[in-house]
Protein backbone atom coordinates (compact mmCIF):
# COMPACT_ATOMS: atom_id res chain seq x y z
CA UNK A 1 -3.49 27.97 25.73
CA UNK A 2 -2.39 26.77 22.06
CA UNK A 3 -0.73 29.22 20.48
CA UNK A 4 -2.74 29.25 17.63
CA UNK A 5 -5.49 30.80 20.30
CA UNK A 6 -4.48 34.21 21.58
CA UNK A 7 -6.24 36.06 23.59
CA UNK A 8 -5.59 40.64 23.93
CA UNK A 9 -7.51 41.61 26.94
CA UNK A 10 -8.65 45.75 26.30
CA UNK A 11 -8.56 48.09 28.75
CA UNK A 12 -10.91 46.40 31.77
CA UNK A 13 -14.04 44.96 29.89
CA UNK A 14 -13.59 43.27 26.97
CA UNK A 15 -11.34 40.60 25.25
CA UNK A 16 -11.15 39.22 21.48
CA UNK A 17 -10.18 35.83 20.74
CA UNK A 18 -8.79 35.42 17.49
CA UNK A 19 -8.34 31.78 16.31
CA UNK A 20 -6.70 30.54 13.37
CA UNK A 21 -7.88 28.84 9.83
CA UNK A 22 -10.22 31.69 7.72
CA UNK A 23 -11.99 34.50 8.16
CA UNK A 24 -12.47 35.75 4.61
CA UNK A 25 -11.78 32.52 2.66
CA UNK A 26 -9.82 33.14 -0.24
CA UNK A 27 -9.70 36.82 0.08
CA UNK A 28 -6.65 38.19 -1.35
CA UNK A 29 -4.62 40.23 0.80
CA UNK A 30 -1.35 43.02 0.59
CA UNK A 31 -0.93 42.98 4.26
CA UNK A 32 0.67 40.54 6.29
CA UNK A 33 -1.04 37.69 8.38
CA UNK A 34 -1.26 37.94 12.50
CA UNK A 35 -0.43 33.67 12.09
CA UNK A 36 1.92 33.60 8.72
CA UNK A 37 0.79 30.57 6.63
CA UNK A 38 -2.79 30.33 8.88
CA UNK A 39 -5.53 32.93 8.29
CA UNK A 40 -7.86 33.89 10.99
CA UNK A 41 -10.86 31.40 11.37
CA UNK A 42 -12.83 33.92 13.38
CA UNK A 43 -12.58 36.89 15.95
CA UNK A 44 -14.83 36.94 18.91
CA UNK A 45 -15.46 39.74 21.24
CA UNK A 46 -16.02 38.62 25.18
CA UNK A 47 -16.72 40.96 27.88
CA UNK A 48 -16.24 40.04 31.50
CA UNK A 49 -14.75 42.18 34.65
CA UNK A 50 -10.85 42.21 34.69
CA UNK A 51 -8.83 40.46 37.01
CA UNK A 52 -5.25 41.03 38.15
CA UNK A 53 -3.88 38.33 35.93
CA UNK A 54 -4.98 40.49 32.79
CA UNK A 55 -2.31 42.15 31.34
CA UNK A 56 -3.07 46.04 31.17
CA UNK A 57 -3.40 47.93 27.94
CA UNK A 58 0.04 50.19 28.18
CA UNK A 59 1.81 46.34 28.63
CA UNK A 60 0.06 44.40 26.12
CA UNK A 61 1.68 42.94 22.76
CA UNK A 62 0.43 44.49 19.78
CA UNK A 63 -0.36 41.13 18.46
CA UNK A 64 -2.94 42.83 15.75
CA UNK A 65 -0.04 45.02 14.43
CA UNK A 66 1.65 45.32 11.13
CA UNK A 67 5.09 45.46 10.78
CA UNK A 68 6.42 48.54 10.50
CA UNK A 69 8.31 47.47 7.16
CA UNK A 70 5.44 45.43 4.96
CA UNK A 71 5.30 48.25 3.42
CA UNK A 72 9.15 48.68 2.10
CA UNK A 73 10.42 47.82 -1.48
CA UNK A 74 14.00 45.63 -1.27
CA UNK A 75 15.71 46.58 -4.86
CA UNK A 76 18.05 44.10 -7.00
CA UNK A 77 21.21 44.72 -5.11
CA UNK A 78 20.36 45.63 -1.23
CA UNK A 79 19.10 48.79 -1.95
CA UNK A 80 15.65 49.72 -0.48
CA UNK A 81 12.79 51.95 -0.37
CA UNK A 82 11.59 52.53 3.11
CA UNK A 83 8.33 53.85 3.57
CA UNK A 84 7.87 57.02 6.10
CA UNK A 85 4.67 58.87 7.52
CA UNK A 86 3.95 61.87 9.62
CA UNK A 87 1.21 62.54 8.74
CA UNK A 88 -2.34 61.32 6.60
CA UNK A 89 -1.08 63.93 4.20
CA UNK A 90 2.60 63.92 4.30
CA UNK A 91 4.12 60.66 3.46
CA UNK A 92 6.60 59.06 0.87
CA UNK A 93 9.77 56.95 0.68
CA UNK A 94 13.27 56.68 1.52
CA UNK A 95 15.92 55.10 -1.37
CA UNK A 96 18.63 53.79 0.53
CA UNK A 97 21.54 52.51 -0.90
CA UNK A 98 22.82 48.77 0.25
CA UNK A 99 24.72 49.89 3.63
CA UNK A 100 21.74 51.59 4.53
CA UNK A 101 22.74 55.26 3.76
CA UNK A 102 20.45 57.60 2.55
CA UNK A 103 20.25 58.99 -0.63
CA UNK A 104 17.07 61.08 -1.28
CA UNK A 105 13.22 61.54 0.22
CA UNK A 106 10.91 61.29 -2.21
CA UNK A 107 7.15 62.91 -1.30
CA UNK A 108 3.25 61.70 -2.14
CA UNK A 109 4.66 58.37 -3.85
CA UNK A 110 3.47 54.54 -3.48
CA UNK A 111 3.86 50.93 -4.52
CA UNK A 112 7.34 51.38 -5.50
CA UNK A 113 8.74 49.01 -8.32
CA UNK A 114 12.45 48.32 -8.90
CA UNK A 115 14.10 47.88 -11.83
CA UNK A 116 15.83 44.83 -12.43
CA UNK A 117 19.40 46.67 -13.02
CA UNK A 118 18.69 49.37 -9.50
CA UNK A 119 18.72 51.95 -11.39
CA UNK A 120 14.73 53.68 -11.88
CA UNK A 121 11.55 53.42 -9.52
CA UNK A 122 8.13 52.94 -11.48
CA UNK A 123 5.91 54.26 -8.60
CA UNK A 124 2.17 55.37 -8.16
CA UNK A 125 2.21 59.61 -8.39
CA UNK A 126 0.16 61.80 -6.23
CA UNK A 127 -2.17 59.03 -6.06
CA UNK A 128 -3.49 58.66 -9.54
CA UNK A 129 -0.27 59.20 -11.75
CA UNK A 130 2.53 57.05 -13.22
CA UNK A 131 5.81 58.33 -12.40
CA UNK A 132 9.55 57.36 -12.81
CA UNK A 133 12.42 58.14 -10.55
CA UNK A 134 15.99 58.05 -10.84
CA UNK A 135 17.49 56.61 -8.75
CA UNK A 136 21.09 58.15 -8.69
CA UNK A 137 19.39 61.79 -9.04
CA UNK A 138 16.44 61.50 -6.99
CA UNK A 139 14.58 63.42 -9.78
CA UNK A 140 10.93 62.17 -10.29
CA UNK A 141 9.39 62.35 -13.45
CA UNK A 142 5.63 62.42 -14.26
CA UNK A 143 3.71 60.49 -16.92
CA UNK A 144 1.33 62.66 -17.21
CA UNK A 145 -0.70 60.45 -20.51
CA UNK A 146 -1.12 57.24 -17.87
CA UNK A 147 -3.42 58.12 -15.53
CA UNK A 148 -4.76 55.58 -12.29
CA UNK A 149 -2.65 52.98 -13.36
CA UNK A 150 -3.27 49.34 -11.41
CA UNK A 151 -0.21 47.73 -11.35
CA UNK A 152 2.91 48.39 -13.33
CA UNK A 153 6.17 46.09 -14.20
CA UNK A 154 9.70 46.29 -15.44
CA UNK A 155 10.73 44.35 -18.22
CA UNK A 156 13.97 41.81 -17.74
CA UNK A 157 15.67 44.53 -19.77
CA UNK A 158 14.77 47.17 -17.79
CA UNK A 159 14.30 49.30 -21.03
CA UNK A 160 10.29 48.73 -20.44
CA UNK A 161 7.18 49.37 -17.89
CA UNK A 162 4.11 47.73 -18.57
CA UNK A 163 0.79 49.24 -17.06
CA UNK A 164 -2.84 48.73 -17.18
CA UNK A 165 -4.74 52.01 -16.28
CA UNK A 166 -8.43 53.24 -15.97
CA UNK A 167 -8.66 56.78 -16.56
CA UNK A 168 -11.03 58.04 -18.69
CA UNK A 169 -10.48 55.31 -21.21
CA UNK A 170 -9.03 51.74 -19.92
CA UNK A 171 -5.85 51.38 -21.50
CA UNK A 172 -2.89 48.92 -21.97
CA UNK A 173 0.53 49.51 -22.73
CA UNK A 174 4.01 50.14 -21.97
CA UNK A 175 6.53 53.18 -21.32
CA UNK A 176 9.98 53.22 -23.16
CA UNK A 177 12.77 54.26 -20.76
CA UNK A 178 14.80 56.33 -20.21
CA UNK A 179 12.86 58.75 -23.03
CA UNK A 180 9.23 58.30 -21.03
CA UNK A 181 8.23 57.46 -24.50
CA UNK A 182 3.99 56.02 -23.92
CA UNK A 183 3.24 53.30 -26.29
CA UNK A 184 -0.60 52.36 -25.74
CA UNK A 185 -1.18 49.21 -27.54
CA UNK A 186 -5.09 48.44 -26.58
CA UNK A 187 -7.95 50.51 -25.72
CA UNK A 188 -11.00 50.34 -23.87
CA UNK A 189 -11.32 46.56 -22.94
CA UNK A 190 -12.61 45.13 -19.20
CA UNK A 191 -14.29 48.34 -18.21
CA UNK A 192 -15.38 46.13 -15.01
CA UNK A 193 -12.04 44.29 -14.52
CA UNK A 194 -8.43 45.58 -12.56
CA UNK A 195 -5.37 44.19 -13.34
CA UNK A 196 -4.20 42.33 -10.30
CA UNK A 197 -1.29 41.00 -12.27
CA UNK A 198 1.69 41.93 -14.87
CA UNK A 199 4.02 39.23 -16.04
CA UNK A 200 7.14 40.24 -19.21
CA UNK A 201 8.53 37.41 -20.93
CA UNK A 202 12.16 36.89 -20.68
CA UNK A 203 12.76 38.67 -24.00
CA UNK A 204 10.88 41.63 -23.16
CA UNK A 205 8.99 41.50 -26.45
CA UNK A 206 5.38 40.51 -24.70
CA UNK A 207 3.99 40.85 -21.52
CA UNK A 208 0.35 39.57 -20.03
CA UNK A 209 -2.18 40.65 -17.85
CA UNK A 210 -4.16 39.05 -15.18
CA UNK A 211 -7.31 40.63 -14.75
CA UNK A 212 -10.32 40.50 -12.21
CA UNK A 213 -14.46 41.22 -12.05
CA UNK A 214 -16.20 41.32 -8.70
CA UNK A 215 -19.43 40.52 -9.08
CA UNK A 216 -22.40 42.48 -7.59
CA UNK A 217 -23.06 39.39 -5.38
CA UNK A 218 -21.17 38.92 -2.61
CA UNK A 219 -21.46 34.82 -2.83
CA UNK A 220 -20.40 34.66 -6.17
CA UNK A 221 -16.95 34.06 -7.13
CA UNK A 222 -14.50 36.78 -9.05
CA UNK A 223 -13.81 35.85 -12.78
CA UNK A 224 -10.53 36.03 -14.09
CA UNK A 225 -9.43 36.85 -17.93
CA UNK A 226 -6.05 36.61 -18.87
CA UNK A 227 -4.84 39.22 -22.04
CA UNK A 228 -1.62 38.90 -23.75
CA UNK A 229 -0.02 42.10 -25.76
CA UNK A 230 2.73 42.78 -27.84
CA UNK A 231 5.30 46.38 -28.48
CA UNK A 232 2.89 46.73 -31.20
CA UNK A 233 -1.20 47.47 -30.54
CA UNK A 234 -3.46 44.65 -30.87
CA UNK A 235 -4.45 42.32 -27.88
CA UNK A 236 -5.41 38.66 -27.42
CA UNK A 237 -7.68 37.40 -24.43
CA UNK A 238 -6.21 34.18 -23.69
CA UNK A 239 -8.84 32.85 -21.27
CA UNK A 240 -11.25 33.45 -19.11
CA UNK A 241 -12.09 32.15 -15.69
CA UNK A 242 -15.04 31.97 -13.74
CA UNK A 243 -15.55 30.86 -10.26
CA UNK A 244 -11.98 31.39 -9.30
CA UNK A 245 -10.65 32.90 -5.85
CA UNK A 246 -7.45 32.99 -6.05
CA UNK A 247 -4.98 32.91 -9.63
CA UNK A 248 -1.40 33.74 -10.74
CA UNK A 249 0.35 33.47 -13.63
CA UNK A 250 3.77 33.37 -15.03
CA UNK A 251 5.57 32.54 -18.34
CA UNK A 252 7.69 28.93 -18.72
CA UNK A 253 9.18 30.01 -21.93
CA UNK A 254 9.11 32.63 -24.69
CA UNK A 255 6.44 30.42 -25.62
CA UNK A 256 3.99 29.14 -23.15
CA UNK A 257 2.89 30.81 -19.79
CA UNK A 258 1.05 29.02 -16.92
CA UNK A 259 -2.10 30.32 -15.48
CA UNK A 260 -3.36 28.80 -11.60
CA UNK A 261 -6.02 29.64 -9.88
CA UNK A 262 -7.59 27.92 -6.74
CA UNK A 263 -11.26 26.47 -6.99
CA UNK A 264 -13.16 27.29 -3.49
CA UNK A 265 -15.17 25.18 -3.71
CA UNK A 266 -13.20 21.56 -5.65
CA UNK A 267 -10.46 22.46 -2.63
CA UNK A 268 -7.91 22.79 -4.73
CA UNK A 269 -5.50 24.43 -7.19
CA UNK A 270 -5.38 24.11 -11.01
CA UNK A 271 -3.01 25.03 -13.24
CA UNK A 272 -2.96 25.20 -17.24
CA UNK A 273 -0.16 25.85 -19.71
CA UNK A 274 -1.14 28.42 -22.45
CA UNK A 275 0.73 28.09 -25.89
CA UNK A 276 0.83 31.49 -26.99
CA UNK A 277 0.00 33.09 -30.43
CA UNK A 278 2.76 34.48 -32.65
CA UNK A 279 3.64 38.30 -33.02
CA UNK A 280 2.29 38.62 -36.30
CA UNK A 281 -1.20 36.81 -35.34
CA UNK A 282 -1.46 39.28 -32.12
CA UNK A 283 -0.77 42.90 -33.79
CA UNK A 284 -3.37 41.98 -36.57
């Protein structure tokens, strides 16, 4: 059998095949692949009488598993926060420093984000909350004014969190640390978009947003806009997308970032360098 064709065989009955290429073309995806690098094609499900050559259920090899770290958050200098679960209710992470010692337990947090110097957590609070954590205290502290935030990110200088949240109102802006400070510099844009992406230029000064609409219609692409925003409020869309599955971006200079996205159905990626507006023409 090629061993990009595996075959589980459940308890007496039935058996899926799993095969590799795509199942959900172009679906983007937080958890890890069963084939790294080649997506499942298709699963199918086949029942027939067992044999004794079929391996029984309490010997198979979890093959469909996750590992049990995807989840974990490596920091800047081996540290790490290690995700635990007892229960559906009782969950969290634990900072350890880089031999692997523990330093605190930390309750009803997610998507931990490092800072670039070790020393804070941004993390997802009780499910819909911002929070920060210090890392050489343990002590977590709640922002209560950002509320369901979709992604977060550290600035270079690690003086800086960018987030775009939904809430009440959709809002972008960015949290001055350590005095938890909230400076919201744009208000109710994208009510159908999520931020998928947050990108800080190297001198900390701007920061962009890569944003995505599903549409109703299951066969029709996601759009893509891309904002950019400054300390100060004001907001620029740089461009918008349509038909894209897949996108990134990241910055080339203080001047110029580079947006790519992947065209289903061209079969291929595109990328195109943005010169960016001045301060002074953004906070207008």
């Amino acid at each position: 059998m090629a061993w990009h064709e595996r075959v589980l065989w459940l308890t007496a009955f039935t058996a899926i095949c799993c095969t590799s290429e795509s199942l959900h073309a172009g679906e983007p995806s937080g958890e890890p692949e069963l084939f790294p690098g080649r997506p499942i094609e298709r699963c199918e499900v086949i029942e027939r009488p067992a044999t004794r050559k079929d391996v029984r259920l309490t010997n198979r090899i979890p093959v469909l598993a996750e590992p049990e770290n995807w989840k974990d958050a490596p920091g800047p200098h081996g540290e790490r926060a290690v995700f635990w679960q007892e229960t559906s209710k009782r969950h969290g992470y634990r900072i350890l420093d880089r031999r692997g010692r523990l330093l605190h337990v930390l309750h009803n947090v997610y998507l931990p984000r490092w800072s670039p110097d070790g020393r804070w957590l941004a993390v997802r609070y009780r499910s819909h909350g911002l929070a920060l954590v210090e890392v050489g205290t343990g002590a977590v502290i709640p922002i209560p004014r950002v509320e369901y935030p979709h992604d977060c990110a550290w600035s270079p200088d690690s003086r800086k969190v960018a987030f775009v949240a939904s809430g009440e109102f959709p809002s972008a802006g960015w949290l001055s640390v350590p005095d938890t400070s909230v400076h919201v510099v744009a208000r109710d844009f994208n009510y159908e978009f999520e931020c998928t992406e947050l990108a800080w230029s190297a001198d900390s000064r701007r920061f962009v947003a890569l944003m995505y609409r599903e549409h109703e219609h299951g066969d029709v692409p996601v759009s893509a806009d891309l904002w950019l925003f400054g300390l100060k409020p004001g907001a620029c869309r740089l461009t918008v997308t349509p038909s894209v599955e897949e996108s990134s971006v990241g910055w080339l200079d203080d001047r110029r970032v580079i947006f790519r996205w992947d065209d289903d159905e061209a079969q291929g990626g595109f990328g195109t360098v943005l010169e960016l507006p001045t301060l002074a023409t953004l906070q207008r």
